[in-house]
C-alpha atoms as a PDB file:
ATOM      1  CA  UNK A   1     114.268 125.104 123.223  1.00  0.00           C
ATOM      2  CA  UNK A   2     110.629 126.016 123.479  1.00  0.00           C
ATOM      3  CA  UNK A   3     109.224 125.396 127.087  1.00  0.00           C
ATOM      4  CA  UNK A   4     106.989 122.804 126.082  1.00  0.00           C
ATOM      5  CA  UNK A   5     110.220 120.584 125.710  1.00  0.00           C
ATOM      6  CA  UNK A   6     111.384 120.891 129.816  1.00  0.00           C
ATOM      7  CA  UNK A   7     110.783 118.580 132.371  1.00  0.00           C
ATOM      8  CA  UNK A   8     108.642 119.914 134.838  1.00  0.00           C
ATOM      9  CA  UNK A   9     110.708 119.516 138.471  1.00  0.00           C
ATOM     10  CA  UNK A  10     107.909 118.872 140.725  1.00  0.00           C
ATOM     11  CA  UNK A  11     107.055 115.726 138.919  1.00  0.00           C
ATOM     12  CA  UNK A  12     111.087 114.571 138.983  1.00  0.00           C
ATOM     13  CA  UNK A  13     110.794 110.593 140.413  1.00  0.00           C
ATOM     14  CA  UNK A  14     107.341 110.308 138.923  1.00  0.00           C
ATOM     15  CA  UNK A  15     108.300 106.802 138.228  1.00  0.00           C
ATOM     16  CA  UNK A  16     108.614 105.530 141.529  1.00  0.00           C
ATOM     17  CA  UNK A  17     105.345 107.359 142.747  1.00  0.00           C
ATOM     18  CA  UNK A  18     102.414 105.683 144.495  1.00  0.00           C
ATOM     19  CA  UNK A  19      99.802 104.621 141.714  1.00  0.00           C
ATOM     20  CA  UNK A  20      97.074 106.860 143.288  1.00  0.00           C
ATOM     21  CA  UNK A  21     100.065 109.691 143.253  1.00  0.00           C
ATOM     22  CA  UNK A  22     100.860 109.349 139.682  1.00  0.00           C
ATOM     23  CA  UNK A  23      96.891 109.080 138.377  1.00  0.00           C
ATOM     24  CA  UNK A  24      96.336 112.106 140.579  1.00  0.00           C
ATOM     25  CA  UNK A  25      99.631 114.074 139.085  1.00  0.00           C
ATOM     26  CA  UNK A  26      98.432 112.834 135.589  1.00  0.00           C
ATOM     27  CA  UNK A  27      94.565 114.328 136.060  1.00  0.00           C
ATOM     28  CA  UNK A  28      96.650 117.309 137.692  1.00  0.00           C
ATOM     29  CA  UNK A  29      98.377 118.362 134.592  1.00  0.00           C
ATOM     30  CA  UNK A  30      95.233 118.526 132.484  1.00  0.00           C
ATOM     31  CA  UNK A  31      93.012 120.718 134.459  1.00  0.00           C
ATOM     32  CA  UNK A  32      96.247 122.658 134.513  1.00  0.00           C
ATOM     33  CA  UNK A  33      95.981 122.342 130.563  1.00  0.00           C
ATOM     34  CA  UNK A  34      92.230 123.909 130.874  1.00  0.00           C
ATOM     35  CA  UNK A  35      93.769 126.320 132.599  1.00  0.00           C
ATOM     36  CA  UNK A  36      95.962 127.570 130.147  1.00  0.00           C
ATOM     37  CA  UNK A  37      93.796 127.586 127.600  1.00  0.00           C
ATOM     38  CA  UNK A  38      91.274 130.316 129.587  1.00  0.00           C
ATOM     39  CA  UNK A  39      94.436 132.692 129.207  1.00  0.00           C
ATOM     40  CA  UNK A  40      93.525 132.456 125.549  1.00  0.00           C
ATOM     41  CA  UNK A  41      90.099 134.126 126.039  1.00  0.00           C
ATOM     42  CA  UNK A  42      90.618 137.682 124.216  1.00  0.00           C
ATOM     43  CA  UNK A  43      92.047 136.234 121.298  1.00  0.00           C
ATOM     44  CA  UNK A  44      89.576 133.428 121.185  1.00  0.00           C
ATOM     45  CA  UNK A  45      86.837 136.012 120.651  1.00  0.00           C
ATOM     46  CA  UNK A  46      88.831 138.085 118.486  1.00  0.00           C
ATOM     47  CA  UNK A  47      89.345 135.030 116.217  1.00  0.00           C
ATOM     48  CA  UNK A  48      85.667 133.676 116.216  1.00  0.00           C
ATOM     49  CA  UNK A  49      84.494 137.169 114.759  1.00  0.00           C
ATOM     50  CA  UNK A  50      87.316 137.711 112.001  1.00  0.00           C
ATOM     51  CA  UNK A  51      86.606 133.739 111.189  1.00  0.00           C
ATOM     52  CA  UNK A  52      82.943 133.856 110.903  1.00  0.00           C
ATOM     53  CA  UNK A  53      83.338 137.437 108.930  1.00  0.00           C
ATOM     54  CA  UNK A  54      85.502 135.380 106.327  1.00  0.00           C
ATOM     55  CA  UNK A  55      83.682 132.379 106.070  1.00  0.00           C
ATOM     56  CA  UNK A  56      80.191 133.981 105.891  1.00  0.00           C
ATOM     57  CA  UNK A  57      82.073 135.069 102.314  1.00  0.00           C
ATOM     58  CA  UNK A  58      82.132 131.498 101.139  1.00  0.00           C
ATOM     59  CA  UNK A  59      85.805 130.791 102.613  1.00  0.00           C
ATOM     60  CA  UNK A  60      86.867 127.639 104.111  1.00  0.00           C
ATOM     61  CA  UNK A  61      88.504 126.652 107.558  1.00  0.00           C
ATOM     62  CA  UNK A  62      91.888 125.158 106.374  1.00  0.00           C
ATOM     63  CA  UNK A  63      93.993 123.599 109.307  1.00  0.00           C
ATOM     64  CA  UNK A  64      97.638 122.928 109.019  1.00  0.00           C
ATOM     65  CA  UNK A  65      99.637 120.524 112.158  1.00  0.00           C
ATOM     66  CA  UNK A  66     101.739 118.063 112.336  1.00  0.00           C
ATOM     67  CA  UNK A  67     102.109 115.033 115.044  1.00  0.00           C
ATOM     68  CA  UNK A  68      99.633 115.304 117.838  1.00  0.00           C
ATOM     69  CA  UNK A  69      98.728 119.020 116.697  1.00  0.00           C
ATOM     70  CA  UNK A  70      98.128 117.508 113.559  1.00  0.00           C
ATOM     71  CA  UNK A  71      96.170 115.093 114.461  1.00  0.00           C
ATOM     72  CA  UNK A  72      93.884 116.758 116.958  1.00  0.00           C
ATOM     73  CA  UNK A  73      93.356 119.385 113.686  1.00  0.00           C
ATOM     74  CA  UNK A  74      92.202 116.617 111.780  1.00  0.00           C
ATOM     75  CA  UNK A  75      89.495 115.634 114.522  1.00  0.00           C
ATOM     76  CA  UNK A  76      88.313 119.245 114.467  1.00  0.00           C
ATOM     77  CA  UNK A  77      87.742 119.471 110.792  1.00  0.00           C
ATOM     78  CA  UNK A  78      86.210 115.997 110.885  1.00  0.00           C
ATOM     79  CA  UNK A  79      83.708 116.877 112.946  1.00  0.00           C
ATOM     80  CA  UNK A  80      81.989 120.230 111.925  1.00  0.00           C
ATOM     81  CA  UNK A  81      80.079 118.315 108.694  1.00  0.00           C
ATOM     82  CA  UNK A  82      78.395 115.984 111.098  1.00  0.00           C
ATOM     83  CA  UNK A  83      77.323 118.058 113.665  1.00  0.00           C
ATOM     84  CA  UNK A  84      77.222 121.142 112.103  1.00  0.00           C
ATOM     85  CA  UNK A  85      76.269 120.096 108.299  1.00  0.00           C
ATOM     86  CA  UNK A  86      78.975 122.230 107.083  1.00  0.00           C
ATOM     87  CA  UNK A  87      80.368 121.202 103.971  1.00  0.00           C
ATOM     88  CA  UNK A  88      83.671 118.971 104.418  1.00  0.00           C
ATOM     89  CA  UNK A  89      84.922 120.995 100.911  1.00  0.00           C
ATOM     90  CA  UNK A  90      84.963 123.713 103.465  1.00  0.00           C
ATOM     91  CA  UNK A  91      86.576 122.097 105.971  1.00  0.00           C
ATOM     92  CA  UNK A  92      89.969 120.620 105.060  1.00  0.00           C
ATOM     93  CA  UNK A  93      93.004 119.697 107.174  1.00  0.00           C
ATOM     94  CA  UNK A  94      96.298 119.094 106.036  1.00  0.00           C
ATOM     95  CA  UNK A  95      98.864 116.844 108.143  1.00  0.00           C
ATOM     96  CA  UNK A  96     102.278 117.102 107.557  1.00  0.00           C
ATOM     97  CA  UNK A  97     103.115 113.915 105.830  1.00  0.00           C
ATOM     98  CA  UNK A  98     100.118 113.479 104.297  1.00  0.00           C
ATOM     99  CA  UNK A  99      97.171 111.674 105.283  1.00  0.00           C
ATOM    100  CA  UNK A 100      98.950 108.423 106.196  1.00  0.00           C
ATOM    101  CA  UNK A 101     100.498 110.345 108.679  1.00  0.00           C
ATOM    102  CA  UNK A 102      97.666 110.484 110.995  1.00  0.00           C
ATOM    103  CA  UNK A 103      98.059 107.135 112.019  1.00  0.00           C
ATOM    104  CA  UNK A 104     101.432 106.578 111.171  1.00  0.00           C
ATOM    105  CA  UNK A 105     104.294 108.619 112.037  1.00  0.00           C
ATOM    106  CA  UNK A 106     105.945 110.618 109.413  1.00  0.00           C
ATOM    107  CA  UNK A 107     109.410 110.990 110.634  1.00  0.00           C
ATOM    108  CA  UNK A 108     110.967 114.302 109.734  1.00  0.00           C
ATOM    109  CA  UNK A 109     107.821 115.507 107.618  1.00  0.00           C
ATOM    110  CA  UNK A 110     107.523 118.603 109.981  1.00  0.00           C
ATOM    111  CA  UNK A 111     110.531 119.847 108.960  1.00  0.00           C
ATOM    112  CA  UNK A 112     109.641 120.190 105.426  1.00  0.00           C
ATOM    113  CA  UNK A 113     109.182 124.433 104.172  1.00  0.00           C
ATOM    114  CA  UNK A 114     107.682 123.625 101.045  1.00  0.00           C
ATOM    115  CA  UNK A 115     105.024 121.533 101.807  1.00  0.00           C
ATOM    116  CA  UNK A 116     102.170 122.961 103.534  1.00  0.00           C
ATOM    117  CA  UNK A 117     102.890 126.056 100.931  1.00  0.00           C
ATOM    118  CA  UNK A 118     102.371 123.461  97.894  1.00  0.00           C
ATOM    119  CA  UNK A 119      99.288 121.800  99.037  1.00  0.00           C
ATOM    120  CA  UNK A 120      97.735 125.642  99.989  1.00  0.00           C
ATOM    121  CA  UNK A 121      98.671 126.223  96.537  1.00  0.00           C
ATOM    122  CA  UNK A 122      96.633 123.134  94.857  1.00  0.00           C
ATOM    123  CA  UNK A 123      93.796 124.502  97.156  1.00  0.00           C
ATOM    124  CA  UNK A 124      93.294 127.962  95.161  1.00  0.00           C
ATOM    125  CA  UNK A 125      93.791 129.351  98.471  1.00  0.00           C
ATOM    126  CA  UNK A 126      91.643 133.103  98.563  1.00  0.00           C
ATOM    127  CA  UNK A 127      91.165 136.261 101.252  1.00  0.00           C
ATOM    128  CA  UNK A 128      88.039 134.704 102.152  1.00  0.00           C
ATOM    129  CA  UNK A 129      89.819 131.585 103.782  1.00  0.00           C
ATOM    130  CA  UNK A 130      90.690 130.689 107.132  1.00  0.00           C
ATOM    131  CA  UNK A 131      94.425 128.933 107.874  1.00  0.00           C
ATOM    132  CA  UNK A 132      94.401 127.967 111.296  1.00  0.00           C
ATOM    133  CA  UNK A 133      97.945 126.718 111.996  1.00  0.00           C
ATOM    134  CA  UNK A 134      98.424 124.263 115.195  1.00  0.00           C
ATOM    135  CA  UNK A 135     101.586 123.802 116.861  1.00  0.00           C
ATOM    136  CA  UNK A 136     102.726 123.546 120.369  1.00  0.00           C
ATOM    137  CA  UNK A 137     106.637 124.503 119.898  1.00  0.00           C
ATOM    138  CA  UNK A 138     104.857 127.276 117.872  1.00  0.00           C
ATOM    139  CA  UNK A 139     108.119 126.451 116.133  1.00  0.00           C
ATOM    140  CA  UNK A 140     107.376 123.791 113.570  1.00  0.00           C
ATOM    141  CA  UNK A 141     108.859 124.576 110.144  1.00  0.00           C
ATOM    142  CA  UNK A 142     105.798 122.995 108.196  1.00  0.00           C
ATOM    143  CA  UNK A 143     103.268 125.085 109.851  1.00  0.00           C
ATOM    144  CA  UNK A 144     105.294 128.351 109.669  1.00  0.00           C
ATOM    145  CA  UNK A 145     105.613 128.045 106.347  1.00  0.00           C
ATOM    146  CA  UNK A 146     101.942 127.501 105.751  1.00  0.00           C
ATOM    147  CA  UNK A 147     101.154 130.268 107.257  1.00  0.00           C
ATOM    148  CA  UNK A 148     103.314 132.630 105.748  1.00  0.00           C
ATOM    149  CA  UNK A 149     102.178 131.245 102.324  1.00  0.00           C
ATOM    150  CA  UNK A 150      98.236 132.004 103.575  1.00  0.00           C
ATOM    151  CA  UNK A 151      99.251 135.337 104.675  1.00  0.00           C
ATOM    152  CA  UNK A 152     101.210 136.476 101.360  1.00  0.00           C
ATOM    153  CA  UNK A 153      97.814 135.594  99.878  1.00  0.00           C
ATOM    154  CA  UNK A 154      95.116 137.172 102.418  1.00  0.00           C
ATOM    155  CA  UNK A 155      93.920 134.565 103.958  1.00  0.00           C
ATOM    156  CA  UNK A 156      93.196 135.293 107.691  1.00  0.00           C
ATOM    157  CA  UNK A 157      95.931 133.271 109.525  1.00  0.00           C
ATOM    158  CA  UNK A 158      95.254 131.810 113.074  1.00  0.00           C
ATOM    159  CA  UNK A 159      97.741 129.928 115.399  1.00  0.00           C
ATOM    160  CA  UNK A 160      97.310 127.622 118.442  1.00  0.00           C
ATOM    161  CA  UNK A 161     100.425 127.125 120.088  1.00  0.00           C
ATOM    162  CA  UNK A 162     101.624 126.384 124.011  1.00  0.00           C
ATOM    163  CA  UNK A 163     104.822 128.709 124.541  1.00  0.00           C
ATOM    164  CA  UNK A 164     104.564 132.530 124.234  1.00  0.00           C
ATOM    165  CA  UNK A 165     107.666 132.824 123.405  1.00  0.00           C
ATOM    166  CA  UNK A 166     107.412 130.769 119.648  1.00  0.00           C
ATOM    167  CA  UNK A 167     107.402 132.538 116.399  1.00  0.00           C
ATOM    168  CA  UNK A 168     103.957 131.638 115.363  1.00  0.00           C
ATOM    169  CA  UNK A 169     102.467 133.875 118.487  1.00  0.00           C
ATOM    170  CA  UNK A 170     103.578 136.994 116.943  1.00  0.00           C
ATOM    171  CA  UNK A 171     103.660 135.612 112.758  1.00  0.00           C
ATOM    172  CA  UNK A 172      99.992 134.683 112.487  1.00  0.00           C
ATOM    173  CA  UNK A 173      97.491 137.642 112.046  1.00  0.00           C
ATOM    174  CA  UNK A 174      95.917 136.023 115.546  1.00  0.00           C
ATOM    175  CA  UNK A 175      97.750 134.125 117.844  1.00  0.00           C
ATOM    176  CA  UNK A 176      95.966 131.660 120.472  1.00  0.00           C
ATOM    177  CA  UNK A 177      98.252 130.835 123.047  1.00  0.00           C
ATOM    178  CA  UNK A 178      97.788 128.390 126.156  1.00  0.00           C
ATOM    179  CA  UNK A 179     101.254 128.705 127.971  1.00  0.00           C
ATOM    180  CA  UNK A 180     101.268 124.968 129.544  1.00  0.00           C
ATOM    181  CA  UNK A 181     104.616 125.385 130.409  1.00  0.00           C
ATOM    182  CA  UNK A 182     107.188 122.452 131.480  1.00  0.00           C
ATOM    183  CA  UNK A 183     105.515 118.627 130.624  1.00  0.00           C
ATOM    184  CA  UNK A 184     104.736 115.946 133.403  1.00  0.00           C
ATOM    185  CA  UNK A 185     106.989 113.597 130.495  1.00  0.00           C
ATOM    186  CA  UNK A 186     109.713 116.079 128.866  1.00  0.00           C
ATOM    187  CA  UNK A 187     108.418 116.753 125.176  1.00  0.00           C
ATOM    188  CA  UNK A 188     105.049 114.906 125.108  1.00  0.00           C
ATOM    189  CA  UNK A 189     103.166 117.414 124.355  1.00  0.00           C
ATOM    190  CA  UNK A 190     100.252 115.191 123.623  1.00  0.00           C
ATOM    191  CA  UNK A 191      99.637 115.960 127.360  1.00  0.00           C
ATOM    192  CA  UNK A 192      99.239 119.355 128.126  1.00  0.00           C
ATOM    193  CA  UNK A 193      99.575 121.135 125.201  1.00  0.00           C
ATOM    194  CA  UNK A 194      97.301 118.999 123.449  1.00  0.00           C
ATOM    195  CA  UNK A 195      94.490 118.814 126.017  1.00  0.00           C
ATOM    196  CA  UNK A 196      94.884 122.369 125.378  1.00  0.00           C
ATOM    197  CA  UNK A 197      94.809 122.525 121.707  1.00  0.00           C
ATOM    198  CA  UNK A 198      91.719 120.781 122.079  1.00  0.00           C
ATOM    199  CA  UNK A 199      89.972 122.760 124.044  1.00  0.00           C
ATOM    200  CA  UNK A 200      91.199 125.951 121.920  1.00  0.00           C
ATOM    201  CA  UNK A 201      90.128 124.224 118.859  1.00  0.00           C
ATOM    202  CA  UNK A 202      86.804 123.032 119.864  1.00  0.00           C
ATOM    203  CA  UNK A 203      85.920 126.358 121.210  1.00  0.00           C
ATOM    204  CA  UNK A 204      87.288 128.174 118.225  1.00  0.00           C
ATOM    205  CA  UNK A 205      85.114 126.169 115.533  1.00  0.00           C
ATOM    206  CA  UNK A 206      81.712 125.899 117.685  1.00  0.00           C
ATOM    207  CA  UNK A 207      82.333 129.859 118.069  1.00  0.00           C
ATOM    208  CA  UNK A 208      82.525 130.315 114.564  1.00  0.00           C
ATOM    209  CA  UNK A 209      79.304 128.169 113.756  1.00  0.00           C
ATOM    210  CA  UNK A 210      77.530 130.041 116.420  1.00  0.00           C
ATOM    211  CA  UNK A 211      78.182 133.292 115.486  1.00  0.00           C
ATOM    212  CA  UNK A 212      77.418 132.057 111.917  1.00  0.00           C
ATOM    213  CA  UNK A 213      73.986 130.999 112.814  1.00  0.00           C
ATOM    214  CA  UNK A 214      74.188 127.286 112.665  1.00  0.00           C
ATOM    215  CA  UNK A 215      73.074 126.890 116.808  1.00  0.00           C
ATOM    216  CA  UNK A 216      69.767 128.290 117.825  1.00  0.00           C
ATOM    217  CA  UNK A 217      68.845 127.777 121.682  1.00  0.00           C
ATOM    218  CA  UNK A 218      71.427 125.574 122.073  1.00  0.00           C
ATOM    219  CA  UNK A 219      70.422 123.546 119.720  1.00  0.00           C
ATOM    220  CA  UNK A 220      72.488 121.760 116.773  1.00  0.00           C
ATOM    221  CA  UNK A 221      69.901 122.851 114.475  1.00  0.00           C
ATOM    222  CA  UNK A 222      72.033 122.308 111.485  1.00  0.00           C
ATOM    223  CA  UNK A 223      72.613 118.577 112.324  1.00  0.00           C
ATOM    224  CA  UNK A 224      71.721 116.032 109.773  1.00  0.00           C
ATOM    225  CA  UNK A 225      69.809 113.404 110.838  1.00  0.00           C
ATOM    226  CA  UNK A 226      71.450 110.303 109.220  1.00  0.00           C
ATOM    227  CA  UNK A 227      70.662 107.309 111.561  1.00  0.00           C
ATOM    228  CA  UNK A 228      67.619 106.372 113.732  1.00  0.00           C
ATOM    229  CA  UNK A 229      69.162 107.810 116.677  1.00  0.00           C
ATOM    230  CA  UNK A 230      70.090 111.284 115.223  1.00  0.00           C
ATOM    231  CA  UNK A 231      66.586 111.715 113.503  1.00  0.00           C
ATOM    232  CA  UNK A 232      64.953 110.654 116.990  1.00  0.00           C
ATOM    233  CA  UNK A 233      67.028 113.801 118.065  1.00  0.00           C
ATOM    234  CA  UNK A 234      66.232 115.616 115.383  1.00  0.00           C
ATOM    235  CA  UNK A 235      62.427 115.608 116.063  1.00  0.00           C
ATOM    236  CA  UNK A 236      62.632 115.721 119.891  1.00  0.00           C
ATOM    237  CA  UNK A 237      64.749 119.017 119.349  1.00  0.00           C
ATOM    238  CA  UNK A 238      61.574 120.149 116.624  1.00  0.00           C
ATOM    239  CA  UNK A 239      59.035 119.536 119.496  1.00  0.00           C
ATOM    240  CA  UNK A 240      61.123 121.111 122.150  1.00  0.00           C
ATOM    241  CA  UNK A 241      61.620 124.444 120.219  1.00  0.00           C
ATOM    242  CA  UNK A 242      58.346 124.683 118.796  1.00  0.00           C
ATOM    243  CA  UNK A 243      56.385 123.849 121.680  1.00  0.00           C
ATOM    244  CA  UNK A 244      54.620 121.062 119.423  1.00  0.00           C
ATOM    245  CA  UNK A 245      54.119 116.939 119.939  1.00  0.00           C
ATOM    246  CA  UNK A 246      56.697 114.778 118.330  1.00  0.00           C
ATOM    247  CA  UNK A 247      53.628 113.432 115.767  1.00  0.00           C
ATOM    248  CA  UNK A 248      53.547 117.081 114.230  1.00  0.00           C
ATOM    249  CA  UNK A 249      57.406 117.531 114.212  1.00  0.00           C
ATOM    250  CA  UNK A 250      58.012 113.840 112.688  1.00  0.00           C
ATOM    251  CA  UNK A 251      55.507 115.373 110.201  1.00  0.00           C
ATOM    252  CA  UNK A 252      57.205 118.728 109.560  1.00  0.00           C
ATOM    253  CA  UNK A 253      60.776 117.523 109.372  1.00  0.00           C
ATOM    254  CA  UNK A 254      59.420 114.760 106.592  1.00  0.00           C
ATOM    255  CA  UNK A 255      57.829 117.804 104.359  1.00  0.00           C
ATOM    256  CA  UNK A 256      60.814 120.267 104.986  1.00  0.00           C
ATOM    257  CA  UNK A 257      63.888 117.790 104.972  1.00  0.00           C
ATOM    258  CA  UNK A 258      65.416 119.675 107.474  1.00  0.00           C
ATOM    259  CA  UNK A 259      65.497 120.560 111.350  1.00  0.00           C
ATOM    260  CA  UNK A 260      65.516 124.400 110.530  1.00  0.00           C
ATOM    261  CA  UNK A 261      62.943 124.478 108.150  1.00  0.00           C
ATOM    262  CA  UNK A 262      60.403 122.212 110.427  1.00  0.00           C
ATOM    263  CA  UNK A 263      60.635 124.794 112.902  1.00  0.00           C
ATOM    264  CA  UNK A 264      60.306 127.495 110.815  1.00  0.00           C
ATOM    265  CA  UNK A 265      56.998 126.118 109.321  1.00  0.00           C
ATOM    266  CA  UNK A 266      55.577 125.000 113.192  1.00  0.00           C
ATOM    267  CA  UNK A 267      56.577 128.203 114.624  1.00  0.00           C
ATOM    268  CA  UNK A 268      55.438 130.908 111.535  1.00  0.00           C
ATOM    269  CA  UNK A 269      52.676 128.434 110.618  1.00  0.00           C
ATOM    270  CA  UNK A 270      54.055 127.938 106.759  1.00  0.00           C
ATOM    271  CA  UNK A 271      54.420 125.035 104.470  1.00  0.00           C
ATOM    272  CA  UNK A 272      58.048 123.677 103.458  1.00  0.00           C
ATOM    273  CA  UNK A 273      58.158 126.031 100.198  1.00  0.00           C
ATOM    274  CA  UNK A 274      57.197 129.451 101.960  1.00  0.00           C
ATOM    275  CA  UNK A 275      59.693 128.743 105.050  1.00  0.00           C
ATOM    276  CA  UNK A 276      62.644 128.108 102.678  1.00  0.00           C
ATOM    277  CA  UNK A 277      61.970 131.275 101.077  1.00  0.00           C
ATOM    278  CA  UNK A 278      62.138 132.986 105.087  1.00  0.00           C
ATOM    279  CA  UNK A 279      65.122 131.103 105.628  1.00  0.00           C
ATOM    280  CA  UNK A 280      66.937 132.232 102.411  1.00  0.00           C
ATOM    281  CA  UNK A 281      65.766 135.649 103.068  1.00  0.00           C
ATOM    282  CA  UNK A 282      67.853 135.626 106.511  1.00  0.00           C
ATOM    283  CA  UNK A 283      71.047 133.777 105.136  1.00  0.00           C
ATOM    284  CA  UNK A 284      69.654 130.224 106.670  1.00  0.00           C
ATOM    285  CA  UNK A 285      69.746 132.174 110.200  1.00  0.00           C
ATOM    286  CA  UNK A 286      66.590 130.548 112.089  1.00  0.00           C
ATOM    287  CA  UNK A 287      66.718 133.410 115.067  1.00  0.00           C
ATOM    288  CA  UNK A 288      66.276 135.651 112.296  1.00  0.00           C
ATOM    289  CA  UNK A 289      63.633 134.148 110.528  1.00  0.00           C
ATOM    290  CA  UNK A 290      61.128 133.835 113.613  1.00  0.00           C
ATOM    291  CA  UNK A 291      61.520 137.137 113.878  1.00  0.00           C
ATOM    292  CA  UNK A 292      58.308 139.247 112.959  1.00  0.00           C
END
């Protein structure tokens, strides 16, 4: 039985707790969770450089879960198009059960071995990809199975599981592991271990776009701006990095379309075209391009 599964002792009787007892047990357990997940810190790093290396090929982040793993895998992926533009083809996250399953539960659908290995397969799955398999038993069938699928191809493999001593921390080709230990609620791992996926997860993926070049100074300078309050954002961030009023970046983001480009052409003093061409000449990196 993977530790995740216990009961932890300290919090036998919960039930009959004070109410100010029990909500400060319950906030206990997740900075716990945080905890955990800083354990993680030397594979974390080792995984944002061997991801980025991949992806800068053209690869995609593929996630695999199932229940709350799944589902927090699926928020991940969700998110990198809108704040990081990148494109959702390239971020893709399958749930065992399918896609209903995020909202319904699949009974039984982790169990299946042929699965996640058949829906890889429809992908075209390649070396240059990323499979980043989620699982706090580290145990479940559907994932494992992914993985070893992704591996027998060359894909990088990556896990994020919550007991050190499940399969997936030594099967994947990098293993993140926040050991949360015994739950507050035997089994619920959509307390500590997934507060702890999270934070794995979200780390892991705004690592890779870093290191990838799509945050300058802080800055999500790869974010589109789609409604009236992102494209006020959009041009504050212009006239904060470029030192200019928000009349001239208003101005430069409506000639260059972009965040990255407006900058470019404030800073280096160019017009849309010739700060494309610097950006393209730097793979899109804006450090890089305001560089003399």
């Amino acid at each position: 039985m993977s530790s995740t599964e216990h009961a932890a002792a300290r919090f036998a009787g919960i039930e009959d707790w004070p109410t100010a007892d029990l909500a400060s047990a319950l906030l206990e357990t997740q900075l716990a969770a945080v905890s955990a997940a800083a354990g993680a810190q030397a594979a974390l790093a080792q995984a944002i450089d061997a991801a980025a290396e991949r992806l800068a090929k053209g690869g995609r982040l593929i996630y695999l879960g199932a229940g709350t793993s799944g589902r927090l895998a699926v928020l991940d992926a969700a998110e990198l198009p809108p704040t990081f533009n990148w494109p959702p083809e390239r971020a893709i996250a399958l749930m065992a059960g399918g896609p209903g399953a995020v909202v319904n539960a699949v009974e039984g659908a982790e169990d299946s071995v042929t699965e996640a290995p058949e829906a890889l397969k429809a992908l075209h799955l390649t070396a240059t990809d990323v499979v980043i398999g989620v699982a706090a038993s580290g145990r479940t069938p559907y994932v494992r199975a992914g993985l070893a699928a992704a591996k027998a191809i060359g894909a990088l493999t990556l896990s994020i599981t919550n007991a050190p001593e499940a399969p997936l921390a030594t099967e994947a080709d990098i293993a993140l592991t926040a050991a949360t230990g015994a739950e507050i609620i035997a089994g619920s791992t959509r307390m500590k271990a997934g507060t702890a996926q999270k934070v794995l997860l979200n780390c892991l993926s705004t690592g890779i776009m870093i290191r990838l070049g799509f945050v300058y100074r802080g800055r999500m300078i790869e974010m589109r701006p789609t409604n009236v309050k992102l494209h006020a954002r959009a041009v504050a961030m212009i006239a904060d990095l470029t030192g200019e009023s928000l009349e001239a970046a208003e101005k430069a983001l409506k000639a260059g379309g972009d965040i990255k480009t407006a900058v470019a052409m404030l800073v280096l003093t160019l017009d849309a075209e010739a700060a494309t061409a610097r950006l393209t000449a730097t793979g899109g990196k804006l450090s890089a391009a305001l560089k003399d």
